[in-house]
PDB file of N, CA and C in Angstrom:
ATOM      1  N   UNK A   1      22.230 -70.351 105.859  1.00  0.00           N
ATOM      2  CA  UNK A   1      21.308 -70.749 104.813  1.00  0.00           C
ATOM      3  C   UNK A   1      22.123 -71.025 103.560  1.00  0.00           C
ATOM      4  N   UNK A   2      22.193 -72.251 103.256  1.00  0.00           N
ATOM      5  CA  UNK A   2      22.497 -72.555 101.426  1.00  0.00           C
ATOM      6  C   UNK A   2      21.098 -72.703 101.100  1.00  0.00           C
ATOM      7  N   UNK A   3      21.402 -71.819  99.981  1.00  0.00           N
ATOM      8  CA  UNK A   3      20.115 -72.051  98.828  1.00  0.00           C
ATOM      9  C   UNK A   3      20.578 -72.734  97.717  1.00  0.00           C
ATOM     10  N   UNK A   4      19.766 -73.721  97.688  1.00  0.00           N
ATOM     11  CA  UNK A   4      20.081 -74.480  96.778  1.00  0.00           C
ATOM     12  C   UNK A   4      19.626 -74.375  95.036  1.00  0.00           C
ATOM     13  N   UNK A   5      20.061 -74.590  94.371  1.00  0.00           N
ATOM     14  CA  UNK A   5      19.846 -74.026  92.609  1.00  0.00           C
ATOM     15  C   UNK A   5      18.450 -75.054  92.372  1.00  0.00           C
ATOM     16  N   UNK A   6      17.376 -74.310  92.150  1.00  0.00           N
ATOM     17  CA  UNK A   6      15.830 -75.233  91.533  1.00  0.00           C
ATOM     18  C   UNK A   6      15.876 -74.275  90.411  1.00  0.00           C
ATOM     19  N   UNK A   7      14.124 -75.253  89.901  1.00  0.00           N
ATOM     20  CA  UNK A   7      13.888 -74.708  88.860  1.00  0.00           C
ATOM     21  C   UNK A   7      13.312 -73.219  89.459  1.00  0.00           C
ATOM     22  N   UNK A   8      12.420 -71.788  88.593  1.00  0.00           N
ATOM     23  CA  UNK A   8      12.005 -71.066  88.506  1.00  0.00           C
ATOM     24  C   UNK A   8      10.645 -71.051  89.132  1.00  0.00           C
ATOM     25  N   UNK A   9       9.912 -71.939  89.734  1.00  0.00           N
ATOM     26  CA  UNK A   9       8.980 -72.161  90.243  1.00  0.00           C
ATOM     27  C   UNK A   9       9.031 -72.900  91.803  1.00  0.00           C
ATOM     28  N   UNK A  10      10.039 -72.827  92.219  1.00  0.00           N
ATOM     29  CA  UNK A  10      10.369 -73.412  93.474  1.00  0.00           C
ATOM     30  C   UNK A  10      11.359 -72.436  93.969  1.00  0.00           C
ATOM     31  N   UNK A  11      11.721 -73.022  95.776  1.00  0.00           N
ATOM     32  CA  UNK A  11      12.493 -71.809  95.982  1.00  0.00           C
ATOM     33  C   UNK A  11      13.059 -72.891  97.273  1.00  0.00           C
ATOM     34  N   UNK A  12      14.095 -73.580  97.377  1.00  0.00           N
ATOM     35  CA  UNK A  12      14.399 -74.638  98.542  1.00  0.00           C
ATOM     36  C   UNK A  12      16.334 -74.037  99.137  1.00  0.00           C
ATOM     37  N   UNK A  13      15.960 -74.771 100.283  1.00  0.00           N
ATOM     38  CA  UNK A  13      17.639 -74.151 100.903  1.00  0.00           C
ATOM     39  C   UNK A  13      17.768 -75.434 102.364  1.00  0.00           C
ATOM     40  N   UNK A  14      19.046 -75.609 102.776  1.00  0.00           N
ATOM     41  CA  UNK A  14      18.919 -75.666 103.587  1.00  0.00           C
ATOM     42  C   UNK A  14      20.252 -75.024 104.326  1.00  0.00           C
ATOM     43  N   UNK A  15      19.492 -75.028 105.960  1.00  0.00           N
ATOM     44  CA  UNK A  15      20.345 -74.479 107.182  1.00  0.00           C
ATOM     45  C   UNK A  15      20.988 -75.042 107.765  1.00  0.00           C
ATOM     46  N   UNK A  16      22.120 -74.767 108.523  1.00  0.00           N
ATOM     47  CA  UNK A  16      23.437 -74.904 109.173  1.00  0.00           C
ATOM     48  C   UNK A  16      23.444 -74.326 110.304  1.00  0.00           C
ATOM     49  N   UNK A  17      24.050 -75.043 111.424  1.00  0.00           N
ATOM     50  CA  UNK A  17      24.153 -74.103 112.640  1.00  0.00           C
ATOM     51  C   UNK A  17      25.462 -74.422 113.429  1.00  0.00           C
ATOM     52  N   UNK A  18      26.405 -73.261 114.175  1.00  0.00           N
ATOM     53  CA  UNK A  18      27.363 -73.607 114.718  1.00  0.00           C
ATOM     54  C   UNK A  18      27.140 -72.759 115.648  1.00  0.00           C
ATOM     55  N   UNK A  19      27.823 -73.723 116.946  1.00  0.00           N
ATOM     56  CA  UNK A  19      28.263 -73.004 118.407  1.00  0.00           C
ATOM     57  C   UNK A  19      29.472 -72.618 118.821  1.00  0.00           C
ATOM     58  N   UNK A  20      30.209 -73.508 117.634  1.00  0.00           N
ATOM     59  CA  UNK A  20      31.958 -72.744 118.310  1.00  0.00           C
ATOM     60  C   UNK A  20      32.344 -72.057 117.436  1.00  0.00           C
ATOM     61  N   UNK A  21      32.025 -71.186 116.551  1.00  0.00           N
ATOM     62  CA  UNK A  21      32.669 -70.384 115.703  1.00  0.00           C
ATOM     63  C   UNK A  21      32.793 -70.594 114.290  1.00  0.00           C
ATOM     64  N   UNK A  22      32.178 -71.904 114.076  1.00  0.00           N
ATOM     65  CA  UNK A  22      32.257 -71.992 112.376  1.00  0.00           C
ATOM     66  C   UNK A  22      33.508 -73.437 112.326  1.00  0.00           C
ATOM     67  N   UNK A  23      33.824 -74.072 113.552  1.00  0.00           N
ATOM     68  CA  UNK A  23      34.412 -75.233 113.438  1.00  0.00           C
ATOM     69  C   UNK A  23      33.749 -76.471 113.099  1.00  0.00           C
ATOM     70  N   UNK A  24      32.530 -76.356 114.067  1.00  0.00           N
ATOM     71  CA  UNK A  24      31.561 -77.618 113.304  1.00  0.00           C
ATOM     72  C   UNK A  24      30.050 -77.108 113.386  1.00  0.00           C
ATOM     73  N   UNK A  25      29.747 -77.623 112.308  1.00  0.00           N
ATOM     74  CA  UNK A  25      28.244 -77.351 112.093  1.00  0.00           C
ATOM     75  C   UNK A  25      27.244 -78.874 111.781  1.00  0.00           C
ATOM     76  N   UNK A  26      25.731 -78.208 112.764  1.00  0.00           N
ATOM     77  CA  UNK A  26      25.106 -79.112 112.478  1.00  0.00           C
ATOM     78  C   UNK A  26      24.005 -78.527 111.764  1.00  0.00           C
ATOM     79  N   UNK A  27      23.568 -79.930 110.619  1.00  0.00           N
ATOM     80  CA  UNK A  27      22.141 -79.441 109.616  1.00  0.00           C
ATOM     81  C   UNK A  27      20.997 -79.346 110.415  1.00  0.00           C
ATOM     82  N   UNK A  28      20.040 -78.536 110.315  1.00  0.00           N
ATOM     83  CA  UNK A  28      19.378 -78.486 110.452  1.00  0.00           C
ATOM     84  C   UNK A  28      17.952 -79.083 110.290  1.00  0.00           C
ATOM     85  N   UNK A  29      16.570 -79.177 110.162  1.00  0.00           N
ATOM     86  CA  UNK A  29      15.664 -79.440 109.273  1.00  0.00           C
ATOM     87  C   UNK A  29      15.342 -77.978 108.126  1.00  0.00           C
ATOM     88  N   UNK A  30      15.028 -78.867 106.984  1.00  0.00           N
ATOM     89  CA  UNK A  30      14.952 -77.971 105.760  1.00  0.00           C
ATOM     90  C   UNK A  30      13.952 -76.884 106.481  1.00  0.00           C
ATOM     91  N   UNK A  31      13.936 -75.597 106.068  1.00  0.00           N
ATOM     92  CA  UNK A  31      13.785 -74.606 105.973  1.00  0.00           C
ATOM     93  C   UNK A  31      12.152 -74.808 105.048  1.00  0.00           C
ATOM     94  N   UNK A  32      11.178 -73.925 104.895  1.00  0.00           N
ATOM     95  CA  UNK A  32      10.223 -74.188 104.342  1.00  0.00           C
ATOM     96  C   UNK A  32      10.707 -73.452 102.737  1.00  0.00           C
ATOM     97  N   UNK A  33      11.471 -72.420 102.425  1.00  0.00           N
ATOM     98  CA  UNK A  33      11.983 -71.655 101.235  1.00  0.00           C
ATOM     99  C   UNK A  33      13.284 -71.546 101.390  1.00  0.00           C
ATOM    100  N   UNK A  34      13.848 -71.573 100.197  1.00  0.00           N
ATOM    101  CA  UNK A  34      15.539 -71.013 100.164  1.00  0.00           C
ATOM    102  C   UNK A  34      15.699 -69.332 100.489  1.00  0.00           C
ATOM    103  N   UNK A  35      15.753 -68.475 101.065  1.00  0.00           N
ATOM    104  CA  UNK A  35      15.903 -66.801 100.874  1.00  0.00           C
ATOM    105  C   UNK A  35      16.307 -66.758 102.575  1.00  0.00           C
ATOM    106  N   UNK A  36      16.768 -65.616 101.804  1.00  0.00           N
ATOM    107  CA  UNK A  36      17.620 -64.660 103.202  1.00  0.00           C
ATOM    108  C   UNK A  36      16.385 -64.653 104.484  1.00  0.00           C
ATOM    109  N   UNK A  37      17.772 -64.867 105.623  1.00  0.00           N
ATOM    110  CA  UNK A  37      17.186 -64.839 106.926  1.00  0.00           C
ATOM    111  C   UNK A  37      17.973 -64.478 108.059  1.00  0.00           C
ATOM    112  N   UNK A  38      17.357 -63.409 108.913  1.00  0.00           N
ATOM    113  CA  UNK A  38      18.048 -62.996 110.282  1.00  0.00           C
ATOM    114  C   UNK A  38      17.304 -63.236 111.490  1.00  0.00           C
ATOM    115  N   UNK A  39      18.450 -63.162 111.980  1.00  0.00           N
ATOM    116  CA  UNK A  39      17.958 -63.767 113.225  1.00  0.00           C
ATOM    117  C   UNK A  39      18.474 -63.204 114.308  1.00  0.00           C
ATOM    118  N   UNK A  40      18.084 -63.224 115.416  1.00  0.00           N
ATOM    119  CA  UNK A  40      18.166 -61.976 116.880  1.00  0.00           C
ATOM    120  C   UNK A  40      18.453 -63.029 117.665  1.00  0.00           C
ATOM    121  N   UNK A  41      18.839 -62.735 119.143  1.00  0.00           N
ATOM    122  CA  UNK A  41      19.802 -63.436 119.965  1.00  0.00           C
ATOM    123  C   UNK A  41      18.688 -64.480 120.813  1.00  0.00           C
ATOM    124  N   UNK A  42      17.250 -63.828 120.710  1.00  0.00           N
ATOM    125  CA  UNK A  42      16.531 -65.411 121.337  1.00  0.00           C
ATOM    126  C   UNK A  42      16.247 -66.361 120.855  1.00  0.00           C
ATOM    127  N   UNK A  43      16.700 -66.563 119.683  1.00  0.00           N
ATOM    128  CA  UNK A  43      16.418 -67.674 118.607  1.00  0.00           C
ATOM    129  C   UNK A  43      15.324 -67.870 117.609  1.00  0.00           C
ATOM    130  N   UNK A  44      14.763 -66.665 117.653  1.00  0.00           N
ATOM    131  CA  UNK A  44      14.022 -65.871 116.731  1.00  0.00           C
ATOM    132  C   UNK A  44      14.369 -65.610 115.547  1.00  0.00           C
ATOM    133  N   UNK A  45      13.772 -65.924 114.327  1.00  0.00           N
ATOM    134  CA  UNK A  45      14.465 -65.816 113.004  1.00  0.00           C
ATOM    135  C   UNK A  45      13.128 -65.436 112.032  1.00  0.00           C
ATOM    136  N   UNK A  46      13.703 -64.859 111.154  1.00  0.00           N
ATOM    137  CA  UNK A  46      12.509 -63.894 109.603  1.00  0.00           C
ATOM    138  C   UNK A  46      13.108 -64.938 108.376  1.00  0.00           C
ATOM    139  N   UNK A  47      12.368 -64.938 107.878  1.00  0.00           N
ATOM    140  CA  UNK A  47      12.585 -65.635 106.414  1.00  0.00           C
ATOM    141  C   UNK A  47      11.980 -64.989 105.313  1.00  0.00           C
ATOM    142  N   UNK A  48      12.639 -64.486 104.212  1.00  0.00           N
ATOM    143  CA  UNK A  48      11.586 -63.682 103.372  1.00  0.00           C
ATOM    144  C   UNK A  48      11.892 -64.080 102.423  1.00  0.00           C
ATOM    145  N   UNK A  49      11.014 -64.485 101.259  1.00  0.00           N
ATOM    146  CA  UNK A  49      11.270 -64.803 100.042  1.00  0.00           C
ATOM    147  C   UNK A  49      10.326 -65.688  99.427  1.00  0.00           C
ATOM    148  N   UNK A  50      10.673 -66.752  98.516  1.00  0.00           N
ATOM    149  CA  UNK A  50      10.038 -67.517  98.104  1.00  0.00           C
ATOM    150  C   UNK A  50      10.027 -67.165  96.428  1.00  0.00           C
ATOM    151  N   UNK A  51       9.412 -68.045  95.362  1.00  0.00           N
ATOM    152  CA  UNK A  51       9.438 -67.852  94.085  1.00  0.00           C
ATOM    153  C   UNK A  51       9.018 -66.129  93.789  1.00  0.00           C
ATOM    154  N   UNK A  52       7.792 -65.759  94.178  1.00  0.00           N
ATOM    155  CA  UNK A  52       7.119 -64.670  94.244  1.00  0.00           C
ATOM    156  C   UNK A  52       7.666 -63.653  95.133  1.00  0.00           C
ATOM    157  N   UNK A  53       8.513 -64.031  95.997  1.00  0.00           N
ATOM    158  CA  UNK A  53       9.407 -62.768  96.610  1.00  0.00           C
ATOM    159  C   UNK A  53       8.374 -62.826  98.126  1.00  0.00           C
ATOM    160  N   UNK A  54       6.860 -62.807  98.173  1.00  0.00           N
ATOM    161  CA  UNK A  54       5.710 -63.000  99.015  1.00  0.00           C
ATOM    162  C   UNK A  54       5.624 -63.713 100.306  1.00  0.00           C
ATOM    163  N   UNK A  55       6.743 -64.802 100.587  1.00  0.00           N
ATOM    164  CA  UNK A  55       6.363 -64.959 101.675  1.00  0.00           C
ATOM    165  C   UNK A  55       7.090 -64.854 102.948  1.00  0.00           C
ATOM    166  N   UNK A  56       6.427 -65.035 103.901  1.00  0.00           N
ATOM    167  CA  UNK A  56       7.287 -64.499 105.198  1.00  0.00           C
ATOM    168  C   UNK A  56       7.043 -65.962 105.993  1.00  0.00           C
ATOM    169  N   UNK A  57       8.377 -66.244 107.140  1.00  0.00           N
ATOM    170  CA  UNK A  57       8.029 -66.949 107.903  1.00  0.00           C
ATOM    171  C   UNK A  57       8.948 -66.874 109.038  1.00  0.00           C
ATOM    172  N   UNK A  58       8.204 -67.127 110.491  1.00  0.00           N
ATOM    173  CA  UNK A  58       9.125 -66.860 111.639  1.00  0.00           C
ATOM    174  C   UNK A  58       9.528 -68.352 112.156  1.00  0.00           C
ATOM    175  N   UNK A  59      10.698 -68.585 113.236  1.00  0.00           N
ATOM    176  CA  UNK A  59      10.888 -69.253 113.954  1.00  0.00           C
ATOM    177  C   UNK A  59      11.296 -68.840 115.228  1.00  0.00           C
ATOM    178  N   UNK A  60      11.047 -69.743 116.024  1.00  0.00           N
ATOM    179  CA  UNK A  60      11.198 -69.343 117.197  1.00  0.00           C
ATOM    180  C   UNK A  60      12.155 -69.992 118.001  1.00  0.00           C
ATOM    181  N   UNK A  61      12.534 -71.261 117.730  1.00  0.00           N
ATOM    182  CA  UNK A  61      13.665 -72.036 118.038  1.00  0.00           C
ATOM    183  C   UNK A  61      14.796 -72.760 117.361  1.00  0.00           C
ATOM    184  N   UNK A  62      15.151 -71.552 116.565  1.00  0.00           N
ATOM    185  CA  UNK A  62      16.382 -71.206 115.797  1.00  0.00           C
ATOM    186  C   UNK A  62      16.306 -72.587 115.037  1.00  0.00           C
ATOM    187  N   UNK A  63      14.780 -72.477 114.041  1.00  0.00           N
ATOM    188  CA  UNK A  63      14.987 -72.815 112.923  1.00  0.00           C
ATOM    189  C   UNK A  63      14.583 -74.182 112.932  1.00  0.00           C
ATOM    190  N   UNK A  64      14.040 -74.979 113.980  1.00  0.00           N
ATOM    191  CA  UNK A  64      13.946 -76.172 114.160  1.00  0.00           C
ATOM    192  C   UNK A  64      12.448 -76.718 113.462  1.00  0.00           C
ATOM    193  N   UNK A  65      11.527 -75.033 113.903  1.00  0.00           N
ATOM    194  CA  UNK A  65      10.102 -75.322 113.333  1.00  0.00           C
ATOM    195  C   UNK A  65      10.135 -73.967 112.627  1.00  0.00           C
ATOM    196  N   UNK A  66       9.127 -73.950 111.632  1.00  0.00           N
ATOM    197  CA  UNK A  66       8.750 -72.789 111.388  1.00  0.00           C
ATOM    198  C   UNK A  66       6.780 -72.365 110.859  1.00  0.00           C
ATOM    199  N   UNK A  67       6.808 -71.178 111.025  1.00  0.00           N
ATOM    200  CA  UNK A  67       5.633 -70.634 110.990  1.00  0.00           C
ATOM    201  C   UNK A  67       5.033 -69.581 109.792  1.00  0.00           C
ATOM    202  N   UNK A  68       4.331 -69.871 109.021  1.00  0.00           N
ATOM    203  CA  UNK A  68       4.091 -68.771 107.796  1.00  0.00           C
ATOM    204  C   UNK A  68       3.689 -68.096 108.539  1.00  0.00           C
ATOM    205  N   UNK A  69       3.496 -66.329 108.060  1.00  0.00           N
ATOM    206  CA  UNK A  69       2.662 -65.356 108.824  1.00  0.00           C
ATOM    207  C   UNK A  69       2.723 -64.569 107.348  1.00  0.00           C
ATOM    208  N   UNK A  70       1.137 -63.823 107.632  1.00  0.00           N
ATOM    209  CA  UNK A  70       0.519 -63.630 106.535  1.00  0.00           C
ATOM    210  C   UNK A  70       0.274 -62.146 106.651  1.00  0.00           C
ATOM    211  N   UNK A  71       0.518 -61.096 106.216  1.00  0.00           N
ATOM    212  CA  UNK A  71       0.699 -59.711 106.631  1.00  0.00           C
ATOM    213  C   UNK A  71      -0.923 -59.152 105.963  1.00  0.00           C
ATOM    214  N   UNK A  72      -2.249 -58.839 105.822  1.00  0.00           N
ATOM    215  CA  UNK A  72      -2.834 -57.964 104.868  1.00  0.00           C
ATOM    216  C   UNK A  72      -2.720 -56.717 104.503  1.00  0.00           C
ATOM    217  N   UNK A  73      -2.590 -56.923 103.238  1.00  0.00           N
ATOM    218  CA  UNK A  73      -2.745 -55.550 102.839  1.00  0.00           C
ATOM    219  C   UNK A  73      -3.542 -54.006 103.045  1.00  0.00           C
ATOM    220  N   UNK A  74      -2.830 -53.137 103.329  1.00  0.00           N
ATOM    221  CA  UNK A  74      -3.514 -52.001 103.672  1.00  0.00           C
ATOM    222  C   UNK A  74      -5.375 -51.770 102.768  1.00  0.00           C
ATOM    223  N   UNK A  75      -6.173 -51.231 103.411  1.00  0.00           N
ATOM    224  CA  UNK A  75      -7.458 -51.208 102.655  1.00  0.00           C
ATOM    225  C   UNK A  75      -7.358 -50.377 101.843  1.00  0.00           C
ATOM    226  N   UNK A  76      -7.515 -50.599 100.622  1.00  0.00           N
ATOM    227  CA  UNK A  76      -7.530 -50.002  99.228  1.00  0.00           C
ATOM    228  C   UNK A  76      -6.420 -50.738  98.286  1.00  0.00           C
ATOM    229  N   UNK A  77      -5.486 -51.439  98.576  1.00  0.00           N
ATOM    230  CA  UNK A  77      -4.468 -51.989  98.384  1.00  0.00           C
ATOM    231  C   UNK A  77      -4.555 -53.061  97.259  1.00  0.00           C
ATOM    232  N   UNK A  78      -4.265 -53.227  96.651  1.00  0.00           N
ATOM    233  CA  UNK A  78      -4.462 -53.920  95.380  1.00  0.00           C
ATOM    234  C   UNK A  78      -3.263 -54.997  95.166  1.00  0.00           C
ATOM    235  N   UNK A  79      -3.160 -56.203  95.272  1.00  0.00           N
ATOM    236  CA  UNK A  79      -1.813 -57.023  95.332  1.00  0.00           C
ATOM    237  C   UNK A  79      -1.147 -56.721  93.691  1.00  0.00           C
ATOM    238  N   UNK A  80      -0.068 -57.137  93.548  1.00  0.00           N
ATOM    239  CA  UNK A  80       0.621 -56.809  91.943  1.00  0.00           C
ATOM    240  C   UNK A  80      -0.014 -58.136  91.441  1.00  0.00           C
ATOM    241  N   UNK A  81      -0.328 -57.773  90.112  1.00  0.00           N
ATOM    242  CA  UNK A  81      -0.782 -58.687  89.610  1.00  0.00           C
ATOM    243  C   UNK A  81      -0.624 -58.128  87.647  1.00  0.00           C
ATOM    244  N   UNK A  82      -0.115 -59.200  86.621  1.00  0.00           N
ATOM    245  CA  UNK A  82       0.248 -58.619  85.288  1.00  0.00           C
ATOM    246  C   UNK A  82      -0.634 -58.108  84.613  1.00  0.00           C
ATOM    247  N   UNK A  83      -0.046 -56.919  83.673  1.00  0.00           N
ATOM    248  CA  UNK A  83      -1.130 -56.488  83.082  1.00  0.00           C
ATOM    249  C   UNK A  83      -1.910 -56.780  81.674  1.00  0.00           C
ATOM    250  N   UNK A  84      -3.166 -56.590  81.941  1.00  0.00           N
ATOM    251  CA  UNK A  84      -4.043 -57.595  80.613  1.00  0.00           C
ATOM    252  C   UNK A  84      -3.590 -56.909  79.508  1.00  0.00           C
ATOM    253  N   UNK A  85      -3.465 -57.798  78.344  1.00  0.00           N
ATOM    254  CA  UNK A  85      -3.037 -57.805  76.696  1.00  0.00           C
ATOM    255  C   UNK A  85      -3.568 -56.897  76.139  1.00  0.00           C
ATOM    256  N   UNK A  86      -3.385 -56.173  75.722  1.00  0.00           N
ATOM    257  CA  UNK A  86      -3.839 -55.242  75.161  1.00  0.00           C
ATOM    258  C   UNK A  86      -4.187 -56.064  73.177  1.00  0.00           C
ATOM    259  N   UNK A  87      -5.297 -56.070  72.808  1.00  0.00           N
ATOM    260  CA  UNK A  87      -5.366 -56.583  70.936  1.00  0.00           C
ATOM    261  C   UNK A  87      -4.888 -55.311  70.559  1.00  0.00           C
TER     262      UNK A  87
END
């Protein structure tokens, strides 16, 4: 993953992939967010991040497509949100 430098309201990257060791690499398709991502040996990959830190997304064929997935919050759970102004 290069993440690439945006403004503060965006969050873009793109991916790289190599089979022989880091001799040649091919691009990928862009990534849906720039942020850290691992990935497990079936070609399964996590993506977490985004402007808001909030979103998640999987792939399943090392990155070619990808999938938002949307976690809810526990019941009683209140998302962060800033706090009102006090006059």
């Amino acid at each position: 993953m290069l993440v690439l430098m945006t403004s503060s309201a965006q969050s873009w990257g793109k991916m790289f992939a190599t089979d022989d060791g880091g001799k040649n690499w091919l691009e990928l398709p862009n990534p849906p967010i720039g942020a850290p991502i691992q990935f497990f040996p079936d070609s399964t990959g996590w993506l977490v991040g985004g402007v808001h830190g909030d979103q998640l997304f999987r792939t399943q064929d090392g990155g070619q497509t990808w999938v938002q997935k949307v976690i809810p919050l526990p019941e009683g759970v209140r998302p962060y949100s800033k706090p009102e102004v006090w006059d």
